[in-house]
N, C-alpha and C. Protein backbone atom coordinates (compact mmCIF):
# COMPACT_ATOMS: atom_id res chain seq x y z
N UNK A 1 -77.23 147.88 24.09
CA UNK A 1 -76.88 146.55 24.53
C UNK A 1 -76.78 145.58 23.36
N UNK A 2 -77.64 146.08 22.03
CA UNK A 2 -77.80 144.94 21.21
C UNK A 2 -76.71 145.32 20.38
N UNK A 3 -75.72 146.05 20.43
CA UNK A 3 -74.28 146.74 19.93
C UNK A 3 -73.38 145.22 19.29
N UNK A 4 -73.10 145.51 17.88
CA UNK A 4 -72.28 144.26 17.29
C UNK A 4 -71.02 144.71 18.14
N UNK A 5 -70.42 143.45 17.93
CA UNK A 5 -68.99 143.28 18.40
C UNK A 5 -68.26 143.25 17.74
N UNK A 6 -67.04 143.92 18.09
CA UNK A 6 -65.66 144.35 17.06
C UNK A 6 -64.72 144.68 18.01
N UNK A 7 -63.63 143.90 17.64
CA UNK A 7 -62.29 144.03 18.14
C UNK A 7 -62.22 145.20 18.40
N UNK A 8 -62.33 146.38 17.80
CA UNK A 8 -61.93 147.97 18.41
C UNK A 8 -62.70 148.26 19.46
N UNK A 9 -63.73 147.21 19.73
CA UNK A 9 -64.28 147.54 21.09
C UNK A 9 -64.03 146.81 22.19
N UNK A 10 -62.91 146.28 21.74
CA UNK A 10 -62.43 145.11 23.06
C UNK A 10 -61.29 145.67 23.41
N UNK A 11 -61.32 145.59 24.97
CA UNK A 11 -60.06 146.28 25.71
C UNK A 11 -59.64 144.98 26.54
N UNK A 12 -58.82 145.51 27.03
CA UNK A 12 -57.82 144.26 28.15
C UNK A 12 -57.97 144.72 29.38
N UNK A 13 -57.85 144.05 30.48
CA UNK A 13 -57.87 145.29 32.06
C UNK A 13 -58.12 143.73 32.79
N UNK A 14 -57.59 144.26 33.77
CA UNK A 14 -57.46 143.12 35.24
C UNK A 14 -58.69 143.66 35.48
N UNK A 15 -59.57 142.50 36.36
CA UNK A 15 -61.00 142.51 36.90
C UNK A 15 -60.65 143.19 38.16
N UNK A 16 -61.97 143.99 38.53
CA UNK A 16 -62.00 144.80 39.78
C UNK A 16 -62.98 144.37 40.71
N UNK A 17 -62.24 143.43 41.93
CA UNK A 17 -63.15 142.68 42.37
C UNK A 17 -64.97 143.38 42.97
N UNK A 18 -65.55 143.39 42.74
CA UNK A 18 -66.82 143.53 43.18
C UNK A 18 -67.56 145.10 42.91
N UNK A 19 -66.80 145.45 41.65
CA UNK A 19 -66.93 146.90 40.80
C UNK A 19 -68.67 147.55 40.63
N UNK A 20 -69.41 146.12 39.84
CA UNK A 20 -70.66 146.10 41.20
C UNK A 20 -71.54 146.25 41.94
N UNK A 21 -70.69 146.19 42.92
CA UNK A 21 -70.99 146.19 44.62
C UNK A 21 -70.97 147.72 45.11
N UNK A 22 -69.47 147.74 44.47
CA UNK A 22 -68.62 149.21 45.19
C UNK A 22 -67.31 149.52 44.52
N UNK A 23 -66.85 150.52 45.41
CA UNK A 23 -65.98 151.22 44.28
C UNK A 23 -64.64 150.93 44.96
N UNK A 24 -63.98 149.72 45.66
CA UNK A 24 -63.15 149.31 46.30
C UNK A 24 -61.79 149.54 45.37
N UNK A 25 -62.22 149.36 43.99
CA UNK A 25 -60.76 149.40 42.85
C UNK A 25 -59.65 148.40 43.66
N UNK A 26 -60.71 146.98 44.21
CA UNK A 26 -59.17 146.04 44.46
C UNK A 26 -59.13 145.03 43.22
N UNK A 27 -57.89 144.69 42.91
CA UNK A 27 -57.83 143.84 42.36
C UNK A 27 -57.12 142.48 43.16
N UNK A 28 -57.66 141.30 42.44
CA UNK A 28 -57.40 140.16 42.74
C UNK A 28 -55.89 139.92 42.91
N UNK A 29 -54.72 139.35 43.70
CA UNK A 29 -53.27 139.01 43.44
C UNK A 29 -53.04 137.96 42.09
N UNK A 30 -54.24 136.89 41.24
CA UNK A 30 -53.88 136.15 41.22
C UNK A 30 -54.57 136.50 39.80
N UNK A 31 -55.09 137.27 40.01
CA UNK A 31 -55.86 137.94 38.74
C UNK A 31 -55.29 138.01 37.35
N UNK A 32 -55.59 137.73 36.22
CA UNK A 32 -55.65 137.22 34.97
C UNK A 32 -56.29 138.66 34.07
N UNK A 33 -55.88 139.17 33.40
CA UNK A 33 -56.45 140.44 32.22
C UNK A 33 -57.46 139.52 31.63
N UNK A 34 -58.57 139.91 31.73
CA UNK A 34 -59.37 140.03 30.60
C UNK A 34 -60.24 141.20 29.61
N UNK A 35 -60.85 140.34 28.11
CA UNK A 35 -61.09 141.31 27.66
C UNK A 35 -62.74 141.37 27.69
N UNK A 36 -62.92 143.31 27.93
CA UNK A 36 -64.15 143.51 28.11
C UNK A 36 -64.37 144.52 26.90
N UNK A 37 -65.69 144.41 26.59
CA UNK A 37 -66.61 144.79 25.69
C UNK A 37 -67.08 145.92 26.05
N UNK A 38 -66.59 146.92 25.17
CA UNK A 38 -67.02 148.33 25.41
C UNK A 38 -68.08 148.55 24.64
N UNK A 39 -69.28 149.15 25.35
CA UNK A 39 -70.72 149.30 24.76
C UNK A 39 -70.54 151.13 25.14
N UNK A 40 -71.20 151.61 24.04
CA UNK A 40 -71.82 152.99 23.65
C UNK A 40 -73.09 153.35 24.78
N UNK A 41 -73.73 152.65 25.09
CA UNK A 41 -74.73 153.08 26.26
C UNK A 41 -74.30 153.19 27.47
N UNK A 42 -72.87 153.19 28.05
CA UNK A 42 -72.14 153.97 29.41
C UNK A 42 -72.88 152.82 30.61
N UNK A 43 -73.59 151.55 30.23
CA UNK A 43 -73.64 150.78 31.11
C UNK A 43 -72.79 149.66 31.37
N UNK A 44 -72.45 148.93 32.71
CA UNK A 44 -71.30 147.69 32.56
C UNK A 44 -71.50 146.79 31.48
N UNK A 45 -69.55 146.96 31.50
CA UNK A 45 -69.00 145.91 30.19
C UNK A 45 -68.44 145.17 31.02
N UNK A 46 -68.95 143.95 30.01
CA UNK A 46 -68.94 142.20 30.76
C UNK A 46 -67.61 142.20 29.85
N UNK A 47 -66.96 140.93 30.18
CA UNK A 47 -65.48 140.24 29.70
C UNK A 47 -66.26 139.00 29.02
N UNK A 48 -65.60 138.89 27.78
CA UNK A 48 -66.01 138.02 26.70
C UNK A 48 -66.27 136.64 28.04
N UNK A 49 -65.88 136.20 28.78
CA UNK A 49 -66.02 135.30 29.32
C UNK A 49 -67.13 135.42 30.35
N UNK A 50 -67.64 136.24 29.96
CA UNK A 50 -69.36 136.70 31.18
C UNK A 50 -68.91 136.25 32.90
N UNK A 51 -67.58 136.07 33.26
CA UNK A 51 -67.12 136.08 34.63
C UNK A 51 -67.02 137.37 35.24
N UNK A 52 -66.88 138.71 34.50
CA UNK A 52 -66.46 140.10 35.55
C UNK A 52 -67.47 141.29 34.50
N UNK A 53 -67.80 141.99 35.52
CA UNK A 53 -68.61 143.55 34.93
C UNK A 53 -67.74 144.45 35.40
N UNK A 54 -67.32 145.34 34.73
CA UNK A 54 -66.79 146.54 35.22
C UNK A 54 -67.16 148.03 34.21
N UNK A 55 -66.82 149.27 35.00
CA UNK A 55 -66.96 150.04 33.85
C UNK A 55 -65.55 150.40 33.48
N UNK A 56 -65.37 150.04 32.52
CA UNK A 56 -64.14 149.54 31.68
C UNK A 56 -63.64 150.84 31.45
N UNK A 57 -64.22 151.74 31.31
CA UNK A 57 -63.67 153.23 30.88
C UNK A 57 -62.96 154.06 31.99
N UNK A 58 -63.07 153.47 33.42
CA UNK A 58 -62.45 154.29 34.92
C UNK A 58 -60.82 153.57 34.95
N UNK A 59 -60.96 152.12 34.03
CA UNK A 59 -60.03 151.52 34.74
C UNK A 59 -59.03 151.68 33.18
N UNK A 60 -57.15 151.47 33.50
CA UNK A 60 -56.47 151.35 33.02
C UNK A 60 -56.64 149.86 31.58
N UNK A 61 -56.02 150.78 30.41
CA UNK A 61 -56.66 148.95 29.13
C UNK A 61 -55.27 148.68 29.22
N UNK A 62 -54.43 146.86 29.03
CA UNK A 62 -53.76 146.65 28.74
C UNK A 62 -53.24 146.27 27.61
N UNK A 63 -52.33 146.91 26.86
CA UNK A 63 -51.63 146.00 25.97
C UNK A 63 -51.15 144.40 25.70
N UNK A 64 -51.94 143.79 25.22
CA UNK A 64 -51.78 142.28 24.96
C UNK A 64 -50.38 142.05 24.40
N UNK A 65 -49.73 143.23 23.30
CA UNK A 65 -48.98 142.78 22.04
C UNK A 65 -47.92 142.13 23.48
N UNK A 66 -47.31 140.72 22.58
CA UNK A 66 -46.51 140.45 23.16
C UNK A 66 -46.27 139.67 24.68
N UNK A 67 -47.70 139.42 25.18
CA UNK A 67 -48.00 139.04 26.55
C UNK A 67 -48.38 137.72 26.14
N UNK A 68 -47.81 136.33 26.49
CA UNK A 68 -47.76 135.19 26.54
C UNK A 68 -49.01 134.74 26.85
N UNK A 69 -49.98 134.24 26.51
CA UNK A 69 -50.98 133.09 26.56
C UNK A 69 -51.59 133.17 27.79
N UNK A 70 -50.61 132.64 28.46
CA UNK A 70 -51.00 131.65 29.78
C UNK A 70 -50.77 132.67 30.52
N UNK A 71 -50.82 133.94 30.56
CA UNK A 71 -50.94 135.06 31.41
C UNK A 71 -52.43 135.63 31.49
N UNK A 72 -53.54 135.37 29.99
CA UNK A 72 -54.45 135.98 29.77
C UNK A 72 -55.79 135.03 30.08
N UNK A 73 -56.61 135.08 30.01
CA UNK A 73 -57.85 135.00 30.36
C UNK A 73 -57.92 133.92 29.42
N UNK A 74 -57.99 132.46 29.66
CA UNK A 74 -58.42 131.54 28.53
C UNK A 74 -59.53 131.87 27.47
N UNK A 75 -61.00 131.75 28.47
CA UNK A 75 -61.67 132.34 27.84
C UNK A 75 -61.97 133.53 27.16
N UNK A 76 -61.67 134.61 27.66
CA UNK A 76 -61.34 135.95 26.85
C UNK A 76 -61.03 135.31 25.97
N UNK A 77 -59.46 134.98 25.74
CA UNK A 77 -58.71 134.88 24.52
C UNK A 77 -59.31 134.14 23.58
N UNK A 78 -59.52 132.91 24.05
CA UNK A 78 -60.78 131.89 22.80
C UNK A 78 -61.95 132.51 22.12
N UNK A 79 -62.51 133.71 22.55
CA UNK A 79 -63.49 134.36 22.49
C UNK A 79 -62.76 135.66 21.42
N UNK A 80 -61.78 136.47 22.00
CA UNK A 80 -61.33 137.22 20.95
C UNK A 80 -60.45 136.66 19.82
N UNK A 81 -60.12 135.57 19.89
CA UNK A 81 -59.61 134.72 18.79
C UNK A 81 -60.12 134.84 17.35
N UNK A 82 -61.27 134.09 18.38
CA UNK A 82 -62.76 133.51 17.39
C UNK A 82 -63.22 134.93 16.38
N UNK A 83 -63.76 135.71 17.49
CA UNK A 83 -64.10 137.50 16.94
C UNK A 83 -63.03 138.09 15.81
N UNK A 84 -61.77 137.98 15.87
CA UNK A 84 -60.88 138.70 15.31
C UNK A 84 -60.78 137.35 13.78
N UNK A 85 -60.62 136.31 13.92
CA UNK A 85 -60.57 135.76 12.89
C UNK A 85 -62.27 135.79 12.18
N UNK A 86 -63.18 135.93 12.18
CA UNK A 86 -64.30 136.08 12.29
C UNK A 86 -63.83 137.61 11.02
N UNK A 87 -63.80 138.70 11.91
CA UNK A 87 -63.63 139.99 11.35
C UNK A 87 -62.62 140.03 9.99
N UNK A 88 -61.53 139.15 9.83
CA UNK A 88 -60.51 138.79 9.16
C UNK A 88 -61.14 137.88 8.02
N UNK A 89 -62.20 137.41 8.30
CA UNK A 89 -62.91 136.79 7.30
C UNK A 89 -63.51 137.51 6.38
N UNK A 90 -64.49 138.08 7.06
CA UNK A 90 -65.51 139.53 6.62
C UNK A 90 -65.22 140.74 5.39
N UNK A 91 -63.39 140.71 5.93
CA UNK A 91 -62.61 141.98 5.73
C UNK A 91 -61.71 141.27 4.09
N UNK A 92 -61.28 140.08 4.30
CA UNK A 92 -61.13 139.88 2.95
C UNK A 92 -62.09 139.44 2.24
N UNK A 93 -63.68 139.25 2.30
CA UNK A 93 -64.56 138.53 1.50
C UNK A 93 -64.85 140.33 0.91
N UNK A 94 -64.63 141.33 1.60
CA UNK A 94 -65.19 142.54 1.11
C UNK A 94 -64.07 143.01 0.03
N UNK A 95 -62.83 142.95 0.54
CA UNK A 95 -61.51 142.98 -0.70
C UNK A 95 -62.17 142.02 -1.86
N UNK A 96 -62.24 141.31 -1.97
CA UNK A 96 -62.67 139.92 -3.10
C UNK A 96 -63.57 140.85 -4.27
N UNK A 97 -64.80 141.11 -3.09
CA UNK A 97 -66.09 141.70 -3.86
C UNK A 97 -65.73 143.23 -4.40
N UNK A 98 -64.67 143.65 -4.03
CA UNK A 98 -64.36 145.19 -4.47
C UNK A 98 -63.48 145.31 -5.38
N UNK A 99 -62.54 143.96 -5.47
CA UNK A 99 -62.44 143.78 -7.06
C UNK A 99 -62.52 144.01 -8.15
């Protein structure tokens, strides 16, 4: 659970309403992709926006490249924004130092 976070562990996937509860596999009509956090201990992965649990590994990941904004999960996205520029930071301060 105490697993760092990294973009290669973030997937995309429409929320499964009440995944849960039960194993209904409905999804919402009005429903929004977000991205969930794949953890190594095989227990539910929450969506950067702590709104949906699912086990992320039963259900289909979506491809973002190319999918407009205002289709995706605000929060997700502000959240993997943040993470990926974050990582982009990290990744050239280590180029710098290897110099």
């Amino acid at each position: 659970m105490g697993q760092e976070r990294s973009i290669k562990n973030i997937v995309w996937q429409l929320p499964i309403a009440s995944a849960e509860n039960n194993n209904t596999d409905y999804v919402h009509g009005n429903a929004k992709p977000h991205a969930f956090a794949i953890c190594d201990d095989n227990l539910m992965n929450w969506s950067l926006c702590k709104k949906y649990g699912q086990y992320s590994e039963q259900y289909e990941a979506i491809n973002i490249e190319g999918v407009e904004e205002k289709y995706l999960c605000k929060k997700c996205l502000n959240s993997y924004k943040k993470l990926k520029k974050k990582e982009e930071i990290i990744n050239e301060s280590q180029k710098i130092y290897r110099s």
